[in-house]
C-alpha atoms as a PDB file:
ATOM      1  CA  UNK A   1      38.309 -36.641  10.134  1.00  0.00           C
ATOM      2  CA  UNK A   2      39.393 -33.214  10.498  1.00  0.00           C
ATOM      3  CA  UNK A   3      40.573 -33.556   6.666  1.00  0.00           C
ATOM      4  CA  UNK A   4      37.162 -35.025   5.774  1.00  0.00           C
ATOM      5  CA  UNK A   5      35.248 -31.847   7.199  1.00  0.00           C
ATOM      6  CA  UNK A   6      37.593 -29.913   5.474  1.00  0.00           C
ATOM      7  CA  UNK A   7      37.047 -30.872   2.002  1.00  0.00           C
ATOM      8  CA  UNK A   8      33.362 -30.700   2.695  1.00  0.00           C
ATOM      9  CA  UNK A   9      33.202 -27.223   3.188  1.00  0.00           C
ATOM     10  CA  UNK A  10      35.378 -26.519   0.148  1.00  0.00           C
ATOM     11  CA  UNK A  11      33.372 -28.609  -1.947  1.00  0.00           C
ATOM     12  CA  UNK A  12      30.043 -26.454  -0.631  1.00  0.00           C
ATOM     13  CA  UNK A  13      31.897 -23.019  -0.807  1.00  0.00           C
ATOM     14  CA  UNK A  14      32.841 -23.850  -4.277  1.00  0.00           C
ATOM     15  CA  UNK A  15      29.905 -24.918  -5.780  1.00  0.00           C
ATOM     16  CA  UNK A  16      27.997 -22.009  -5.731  1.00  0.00           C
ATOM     17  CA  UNK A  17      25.077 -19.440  -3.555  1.00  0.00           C
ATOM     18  CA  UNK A  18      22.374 -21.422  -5.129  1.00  0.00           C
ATOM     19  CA  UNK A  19      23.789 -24.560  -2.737  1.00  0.00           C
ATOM     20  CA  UNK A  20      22.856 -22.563   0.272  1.00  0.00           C
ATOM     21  CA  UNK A  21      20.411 -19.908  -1.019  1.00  0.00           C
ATOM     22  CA  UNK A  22      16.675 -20.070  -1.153  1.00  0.00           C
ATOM     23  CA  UNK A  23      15.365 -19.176  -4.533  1.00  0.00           C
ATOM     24  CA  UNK A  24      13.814 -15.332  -5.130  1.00  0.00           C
ATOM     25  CA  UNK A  25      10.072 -15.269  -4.828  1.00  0.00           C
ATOM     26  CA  UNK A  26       8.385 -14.884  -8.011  1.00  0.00           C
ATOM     27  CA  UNK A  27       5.449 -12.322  -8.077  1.00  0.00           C
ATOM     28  CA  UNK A  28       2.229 -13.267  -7.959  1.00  0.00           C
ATOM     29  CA  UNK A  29       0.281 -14.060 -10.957  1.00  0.00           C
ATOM     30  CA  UNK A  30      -0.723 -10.891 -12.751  1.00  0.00           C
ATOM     31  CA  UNK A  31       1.587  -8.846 -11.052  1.00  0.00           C
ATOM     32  CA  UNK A  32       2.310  -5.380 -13.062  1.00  0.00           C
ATOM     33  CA  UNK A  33       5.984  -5.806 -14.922  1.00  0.00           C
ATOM     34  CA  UNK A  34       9.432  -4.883 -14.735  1.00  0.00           C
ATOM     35  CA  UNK A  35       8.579  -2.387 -17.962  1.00  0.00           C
ATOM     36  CA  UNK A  36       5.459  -0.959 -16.268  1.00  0.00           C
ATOM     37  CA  UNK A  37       6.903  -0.038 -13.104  1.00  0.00           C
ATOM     38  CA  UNK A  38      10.127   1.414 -15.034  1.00  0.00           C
ATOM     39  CA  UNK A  39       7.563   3.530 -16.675  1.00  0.00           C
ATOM     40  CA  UNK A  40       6.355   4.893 -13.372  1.00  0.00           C
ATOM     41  CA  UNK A  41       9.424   5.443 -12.025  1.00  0.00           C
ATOM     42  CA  UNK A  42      10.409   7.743 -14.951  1.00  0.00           C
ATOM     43  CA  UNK A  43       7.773   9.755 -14.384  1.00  0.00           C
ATOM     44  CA  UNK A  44       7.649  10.370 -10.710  1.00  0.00           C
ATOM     45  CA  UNK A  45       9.448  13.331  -8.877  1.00  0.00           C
ATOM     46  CA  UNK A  46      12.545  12.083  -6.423  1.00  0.00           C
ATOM     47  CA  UNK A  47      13.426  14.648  -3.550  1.00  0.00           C
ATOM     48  CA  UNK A  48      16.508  13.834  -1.214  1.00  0.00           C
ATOM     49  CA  UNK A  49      14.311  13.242   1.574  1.00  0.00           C
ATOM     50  CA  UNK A  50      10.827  13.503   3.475  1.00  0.00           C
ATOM     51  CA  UNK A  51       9.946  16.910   4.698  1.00  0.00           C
ATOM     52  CA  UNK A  52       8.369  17.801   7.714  1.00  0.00           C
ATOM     53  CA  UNK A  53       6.487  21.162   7.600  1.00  0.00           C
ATOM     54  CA  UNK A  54       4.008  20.336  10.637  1.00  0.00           C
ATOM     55  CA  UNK A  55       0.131  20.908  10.980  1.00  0.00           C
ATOM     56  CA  UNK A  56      -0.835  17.239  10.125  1.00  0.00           C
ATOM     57  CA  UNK A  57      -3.775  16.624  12.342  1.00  0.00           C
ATOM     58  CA  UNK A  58      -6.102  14.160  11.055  1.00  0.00           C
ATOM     59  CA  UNK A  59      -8.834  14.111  13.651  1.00  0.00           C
ATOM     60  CA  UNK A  60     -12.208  16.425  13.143  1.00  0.00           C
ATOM     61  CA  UNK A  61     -13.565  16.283  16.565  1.00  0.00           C
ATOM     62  CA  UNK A  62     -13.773  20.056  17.716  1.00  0.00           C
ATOM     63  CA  UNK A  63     -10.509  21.931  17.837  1.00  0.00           C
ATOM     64  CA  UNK A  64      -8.958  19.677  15.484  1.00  0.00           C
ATOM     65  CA  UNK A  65      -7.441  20.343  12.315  1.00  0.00           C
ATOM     66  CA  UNK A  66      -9.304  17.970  10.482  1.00  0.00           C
ATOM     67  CA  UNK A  67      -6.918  18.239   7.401  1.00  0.00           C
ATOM     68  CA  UNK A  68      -8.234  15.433   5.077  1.00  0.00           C
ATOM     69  CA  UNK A  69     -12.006  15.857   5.935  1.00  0.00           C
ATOM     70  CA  UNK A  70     -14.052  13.746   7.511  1.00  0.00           C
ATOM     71  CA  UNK A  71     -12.925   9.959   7.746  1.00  0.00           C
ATOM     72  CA  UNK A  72     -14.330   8.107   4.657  1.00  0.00           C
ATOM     73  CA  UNK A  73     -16.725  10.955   3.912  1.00  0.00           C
ATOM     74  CA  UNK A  74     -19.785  10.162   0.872  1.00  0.00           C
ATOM     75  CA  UNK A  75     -19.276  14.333   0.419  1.00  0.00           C
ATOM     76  CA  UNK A  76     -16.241  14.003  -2.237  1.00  0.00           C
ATOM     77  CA  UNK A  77     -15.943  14.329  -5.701  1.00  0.00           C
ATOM     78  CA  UNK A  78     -13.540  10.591  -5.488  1.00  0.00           C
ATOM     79  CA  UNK A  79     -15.026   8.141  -7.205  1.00  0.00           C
ATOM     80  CA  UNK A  80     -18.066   6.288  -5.524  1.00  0.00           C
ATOM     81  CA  UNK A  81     -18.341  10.187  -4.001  1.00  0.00           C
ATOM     82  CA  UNK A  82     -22.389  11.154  -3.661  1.00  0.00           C
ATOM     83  CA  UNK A  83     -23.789   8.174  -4.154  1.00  0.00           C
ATOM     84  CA  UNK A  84     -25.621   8.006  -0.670  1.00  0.00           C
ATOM     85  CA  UNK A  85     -22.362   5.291   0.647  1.00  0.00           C
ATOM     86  CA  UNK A  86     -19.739   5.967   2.560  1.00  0.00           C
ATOM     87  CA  UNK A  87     -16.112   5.018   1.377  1.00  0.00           C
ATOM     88  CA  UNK A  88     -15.162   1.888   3.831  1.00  0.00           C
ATOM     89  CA  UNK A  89     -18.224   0.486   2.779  1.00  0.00           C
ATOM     90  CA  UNK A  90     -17.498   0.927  -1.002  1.00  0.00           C
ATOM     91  CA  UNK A  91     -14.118  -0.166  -0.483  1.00  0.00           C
ATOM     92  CA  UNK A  92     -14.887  -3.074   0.724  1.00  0.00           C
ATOM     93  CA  UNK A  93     -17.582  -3.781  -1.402  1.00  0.00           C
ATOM     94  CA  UNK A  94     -15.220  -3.607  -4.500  1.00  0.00           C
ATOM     95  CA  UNK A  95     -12.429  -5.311  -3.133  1.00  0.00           C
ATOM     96  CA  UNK A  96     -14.132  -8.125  -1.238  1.00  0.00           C
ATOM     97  CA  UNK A  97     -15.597 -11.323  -2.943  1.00  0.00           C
ATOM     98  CA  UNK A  98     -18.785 -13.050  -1.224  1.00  0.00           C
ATOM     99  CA  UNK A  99     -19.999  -9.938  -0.270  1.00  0.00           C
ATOM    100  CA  UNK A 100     -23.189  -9.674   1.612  1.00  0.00           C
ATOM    101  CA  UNK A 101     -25.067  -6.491   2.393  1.00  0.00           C
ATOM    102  CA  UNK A 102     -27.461  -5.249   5.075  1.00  0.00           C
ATOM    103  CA  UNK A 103     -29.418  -2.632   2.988  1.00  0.00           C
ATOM    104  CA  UNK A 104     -27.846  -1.352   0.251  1.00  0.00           C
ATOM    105  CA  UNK A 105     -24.593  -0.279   1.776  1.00  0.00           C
ATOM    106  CA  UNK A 106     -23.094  -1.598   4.657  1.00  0.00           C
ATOM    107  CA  UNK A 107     -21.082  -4.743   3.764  1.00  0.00           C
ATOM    108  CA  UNK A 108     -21.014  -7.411   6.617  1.00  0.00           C
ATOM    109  CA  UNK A 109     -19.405 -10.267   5.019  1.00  0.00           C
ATOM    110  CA  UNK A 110     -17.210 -11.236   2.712  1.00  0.00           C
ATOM    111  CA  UNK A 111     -13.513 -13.128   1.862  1.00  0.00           C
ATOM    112  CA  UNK A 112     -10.476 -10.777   1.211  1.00  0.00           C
ATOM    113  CA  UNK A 113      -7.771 -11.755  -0.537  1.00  0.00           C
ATOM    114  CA  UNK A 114      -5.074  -9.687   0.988  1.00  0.00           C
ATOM    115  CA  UNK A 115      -2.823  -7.882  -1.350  1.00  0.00           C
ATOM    116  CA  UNK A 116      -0.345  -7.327   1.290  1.00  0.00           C
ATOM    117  CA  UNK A 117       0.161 -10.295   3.457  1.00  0.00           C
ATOM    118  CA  UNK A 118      -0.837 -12.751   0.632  1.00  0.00           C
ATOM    119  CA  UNK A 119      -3.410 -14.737   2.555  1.00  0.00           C
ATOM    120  CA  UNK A 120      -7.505 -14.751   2.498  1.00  0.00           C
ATOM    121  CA  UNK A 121      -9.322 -12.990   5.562  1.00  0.00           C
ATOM    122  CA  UNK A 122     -12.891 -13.562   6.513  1.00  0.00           C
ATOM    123  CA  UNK A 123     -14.920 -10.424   7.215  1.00  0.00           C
ATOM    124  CA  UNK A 124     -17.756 -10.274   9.048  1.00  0.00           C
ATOM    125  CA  UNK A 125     -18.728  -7.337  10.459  1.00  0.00           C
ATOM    126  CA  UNK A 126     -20.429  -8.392  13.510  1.00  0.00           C
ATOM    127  CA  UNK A 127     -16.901  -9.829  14.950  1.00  0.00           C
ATOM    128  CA  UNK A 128     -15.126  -6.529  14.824  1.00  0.00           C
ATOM    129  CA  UNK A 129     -12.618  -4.850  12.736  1.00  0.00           C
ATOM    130  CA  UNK A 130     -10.408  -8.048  11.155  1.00  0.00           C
ATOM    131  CA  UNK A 131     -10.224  -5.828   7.989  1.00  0.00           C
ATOM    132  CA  UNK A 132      -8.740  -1.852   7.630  1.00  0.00           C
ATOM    133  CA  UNK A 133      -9.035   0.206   4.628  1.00  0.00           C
ATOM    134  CA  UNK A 134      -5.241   1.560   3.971  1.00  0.00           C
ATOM    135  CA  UNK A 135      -4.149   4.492   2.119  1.00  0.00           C
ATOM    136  CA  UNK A 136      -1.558   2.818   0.130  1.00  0.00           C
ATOM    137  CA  UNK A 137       0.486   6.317  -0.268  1.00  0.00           C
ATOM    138  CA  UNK A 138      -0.471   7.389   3.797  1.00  0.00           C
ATOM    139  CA  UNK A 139      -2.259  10.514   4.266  1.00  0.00           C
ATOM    140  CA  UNK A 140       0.544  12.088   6.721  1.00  0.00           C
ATOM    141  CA  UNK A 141       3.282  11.349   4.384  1.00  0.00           C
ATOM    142  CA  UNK A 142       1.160  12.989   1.054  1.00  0.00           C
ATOM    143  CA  UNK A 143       0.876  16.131   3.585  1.00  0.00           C
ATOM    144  CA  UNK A 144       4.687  15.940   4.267  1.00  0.00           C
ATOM    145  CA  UNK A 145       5.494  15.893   1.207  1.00  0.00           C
ATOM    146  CA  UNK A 146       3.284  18.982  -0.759  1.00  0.00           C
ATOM    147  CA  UNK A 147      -0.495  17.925   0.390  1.00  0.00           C
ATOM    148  CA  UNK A 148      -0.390  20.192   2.788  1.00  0.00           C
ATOM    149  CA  UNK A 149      -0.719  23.016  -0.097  1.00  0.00           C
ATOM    150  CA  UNK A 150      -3.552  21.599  -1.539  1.00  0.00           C
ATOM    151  CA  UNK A 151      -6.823  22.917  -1.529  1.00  0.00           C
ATOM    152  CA  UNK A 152      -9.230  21.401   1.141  1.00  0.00           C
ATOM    153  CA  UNK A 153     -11.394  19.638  -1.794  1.00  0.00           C
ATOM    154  CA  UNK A 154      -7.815  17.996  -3.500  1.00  0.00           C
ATOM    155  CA  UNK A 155      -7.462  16.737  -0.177  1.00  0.00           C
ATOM    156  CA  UNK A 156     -10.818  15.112   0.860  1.00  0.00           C
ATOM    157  CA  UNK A 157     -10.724  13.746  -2.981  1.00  0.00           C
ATOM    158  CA  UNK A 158      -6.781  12.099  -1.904  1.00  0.00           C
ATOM    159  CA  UNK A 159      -8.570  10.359   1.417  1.00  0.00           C
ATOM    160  CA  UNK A 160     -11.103   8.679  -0.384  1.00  0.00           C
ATOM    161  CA  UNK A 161     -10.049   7.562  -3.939  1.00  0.00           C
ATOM    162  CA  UNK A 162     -10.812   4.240  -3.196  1.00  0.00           C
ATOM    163  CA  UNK A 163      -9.834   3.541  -7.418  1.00  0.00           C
ATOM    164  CA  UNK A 164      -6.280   4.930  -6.622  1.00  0.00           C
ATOM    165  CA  UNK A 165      -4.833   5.174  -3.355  1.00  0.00           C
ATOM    166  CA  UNK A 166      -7.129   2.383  -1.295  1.00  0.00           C
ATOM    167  CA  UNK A 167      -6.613  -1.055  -0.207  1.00  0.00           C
ATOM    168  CA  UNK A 168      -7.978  -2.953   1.978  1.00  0.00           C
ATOM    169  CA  UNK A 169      -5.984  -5.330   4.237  1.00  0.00           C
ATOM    170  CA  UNK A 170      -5.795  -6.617   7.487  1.00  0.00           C
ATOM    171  CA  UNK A 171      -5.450  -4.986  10.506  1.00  0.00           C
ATOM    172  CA  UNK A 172      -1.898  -6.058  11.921  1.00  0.00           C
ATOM    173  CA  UNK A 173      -0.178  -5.411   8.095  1.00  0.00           C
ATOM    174  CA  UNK A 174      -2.368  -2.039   8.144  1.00  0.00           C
ATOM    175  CA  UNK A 175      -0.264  -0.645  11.538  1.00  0.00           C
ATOM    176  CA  UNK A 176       2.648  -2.488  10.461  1.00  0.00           C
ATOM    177  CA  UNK A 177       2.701  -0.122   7.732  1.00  0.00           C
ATOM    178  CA  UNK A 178       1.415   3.144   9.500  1.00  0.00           C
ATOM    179  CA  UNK A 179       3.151   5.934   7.313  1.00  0.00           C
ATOM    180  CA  UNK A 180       5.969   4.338   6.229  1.00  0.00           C
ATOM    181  CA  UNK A 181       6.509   5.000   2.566  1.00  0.00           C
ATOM    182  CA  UNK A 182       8.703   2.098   0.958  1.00  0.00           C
ATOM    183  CA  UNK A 183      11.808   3.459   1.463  1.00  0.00           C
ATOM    184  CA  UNK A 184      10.951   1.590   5.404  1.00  0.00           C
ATOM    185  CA  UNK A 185       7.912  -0.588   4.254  1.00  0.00           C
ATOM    186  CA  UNK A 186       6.878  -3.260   2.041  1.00  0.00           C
ATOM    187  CA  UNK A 187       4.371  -5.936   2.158  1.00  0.00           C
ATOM    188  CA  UNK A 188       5.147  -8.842   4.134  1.00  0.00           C
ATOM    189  CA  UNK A 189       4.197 -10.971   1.282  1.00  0.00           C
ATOM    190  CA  UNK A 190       7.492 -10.767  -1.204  1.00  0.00           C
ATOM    191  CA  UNK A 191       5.536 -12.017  -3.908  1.00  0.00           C
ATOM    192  CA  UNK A 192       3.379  -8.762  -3.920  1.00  0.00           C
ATOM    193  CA  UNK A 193       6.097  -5.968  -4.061  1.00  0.00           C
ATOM    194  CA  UNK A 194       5.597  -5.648  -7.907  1.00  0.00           C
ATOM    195  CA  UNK A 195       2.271  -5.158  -7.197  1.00  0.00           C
ATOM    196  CA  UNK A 196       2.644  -2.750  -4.339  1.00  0.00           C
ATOM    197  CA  UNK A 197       5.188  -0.955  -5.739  1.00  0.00           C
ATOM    198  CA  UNK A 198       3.589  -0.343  -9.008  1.00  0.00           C
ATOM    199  CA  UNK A 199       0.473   0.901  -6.896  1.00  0.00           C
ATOM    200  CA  UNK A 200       2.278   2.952  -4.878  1.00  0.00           C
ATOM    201  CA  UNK A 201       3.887   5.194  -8.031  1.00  0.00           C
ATOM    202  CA  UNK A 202       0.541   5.761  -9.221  1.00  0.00           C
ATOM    203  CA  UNK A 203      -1.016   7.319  -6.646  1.00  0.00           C
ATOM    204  CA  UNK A 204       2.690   9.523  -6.974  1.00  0.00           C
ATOM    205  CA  UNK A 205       2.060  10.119 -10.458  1.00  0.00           C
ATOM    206  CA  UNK A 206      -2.153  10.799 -10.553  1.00  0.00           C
ATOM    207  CA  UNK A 207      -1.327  13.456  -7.896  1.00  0.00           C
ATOM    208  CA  UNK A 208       2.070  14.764  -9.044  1.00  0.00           C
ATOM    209  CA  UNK A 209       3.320  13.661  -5.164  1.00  0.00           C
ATOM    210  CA  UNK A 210       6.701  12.993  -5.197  1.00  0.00           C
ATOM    211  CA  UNK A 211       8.965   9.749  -3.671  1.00  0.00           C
ATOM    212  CA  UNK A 212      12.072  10.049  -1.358  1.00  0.00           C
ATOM    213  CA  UNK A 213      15.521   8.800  -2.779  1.00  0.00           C
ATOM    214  CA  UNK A 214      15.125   5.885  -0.544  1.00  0.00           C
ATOM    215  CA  UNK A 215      11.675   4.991  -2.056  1.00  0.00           C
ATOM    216  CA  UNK A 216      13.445   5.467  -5.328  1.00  0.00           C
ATOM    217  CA  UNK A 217      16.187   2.756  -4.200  1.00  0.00           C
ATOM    218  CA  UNK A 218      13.628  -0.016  -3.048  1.00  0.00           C
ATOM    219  CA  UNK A 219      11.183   0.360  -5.794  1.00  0.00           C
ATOM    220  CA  UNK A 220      14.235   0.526  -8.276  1.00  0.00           C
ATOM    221  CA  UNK A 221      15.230  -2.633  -6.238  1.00  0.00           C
ATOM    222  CA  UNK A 222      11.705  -4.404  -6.365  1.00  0.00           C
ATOM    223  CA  UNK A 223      11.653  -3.095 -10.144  1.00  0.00           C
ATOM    224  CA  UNK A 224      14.109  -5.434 -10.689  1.00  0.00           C
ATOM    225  CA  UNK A 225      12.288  -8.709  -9.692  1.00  0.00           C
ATOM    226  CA  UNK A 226       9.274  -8.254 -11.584  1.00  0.00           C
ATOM    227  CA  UNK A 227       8.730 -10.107 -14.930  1.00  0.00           C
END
């Protein structure tokens, strides 16, 4: 018997990882590609590490620093900036399907698919806050590393690009994330990476922010899996 066992585990050691390994997860459909994300990664900036110069305060009540303007402020020159609706609002607007409206602004249902998790989330307003709009590159790690520089207007612009640096998601994967950059944080959803990843570098590139070594490493990493 012993002998028996024996030969069993040679003959599964021998034949090979995909015996015992799960297959990778293939990106979801229309997922940017290997090339595109290559691309990005060219262009972006790599420093050894994140800095920490201090002064991030994101609040605006009185006394506080109030470094990225009000939260999802109308008074911007992002796009959807001026147009008499506030950012959440046109955030989810774009990004939901089903959408319904009270007036012309305030969305208070709709379905999202969720680009970081993977799965659909029902949104209705009146049930509290299922759905958070996340800055895919996070406000305190853009001020960490060179926002805090920027002119108060580059900044406001930054917090509510909702064509560039927005997502909406749900609320657990939203303070999952927090301001990790991906060097600590990716999607739970493996089949999104490529899509996060190539998301991510853009918002680097459009506003010449650059990514840590480590970011470098995963992205180079998730890089790899994409088509």
């Amino acid at each position: 018997m012993a002998k028996l066992t024996w030969l069993l585990v040679t003959v599964l050691a021998t034949a090979g990882c995909a015996v015992l390994t799960a297959d990778p997860v293939r990106p979801a459909p229309g997922s940017p590609t290997r090339a595109e994300i290559t691309a990005l990664l060219d262009q972006v900036r790599v420093i050894p590490s994140r800095p920490h110069p201090g002064g991030y305060e994101r609040g605006c009540k009185a006394g506080q620093g109030c470094v990225f303007g009000p939260a999802w402020s109308d008074d911007t020159d992002a796009p959807g900036g001026h147009d008499g609706c506030d950012t959440r609002n046109n955030v989810l607007a774009a990004q939901l399907r089903e959408v319904v409206r009270r007036g012309r602004c305030v969305v208070v249902e709709g379905v999202l698919a969720d680009p970081y998790t993977g799965t659909e989330i029902v949104f209705r307003k009146a049930e509290g806050g299922r759905i958070q709009i996340d800055h895919v590159y996070p406000l305190a790690a853009a001020w960490d590393m060179g926002a805090a520089t920027w002119p108060a207007e580059l900044r406001h612009r930054f917090a509510n690009d909702l064509t560039v640096n927005l997502l909406a998601t749900g609320t657990a994967a939203n303070q999952a994330k927090g301001d990790s950059t991906p060097g600590s944080w990716l999607p739970p959803a493996a089949a999104n990476h490529c899509f996060y990843a190539a998301k991510y570098l853009t918002v680097a590139v459009t506003y010449a922010l650059p990514i840590t070594r480590a970011d470098h490493t995963v992205l180079s990493d998730v890089a790899r899996t994409c088509a």
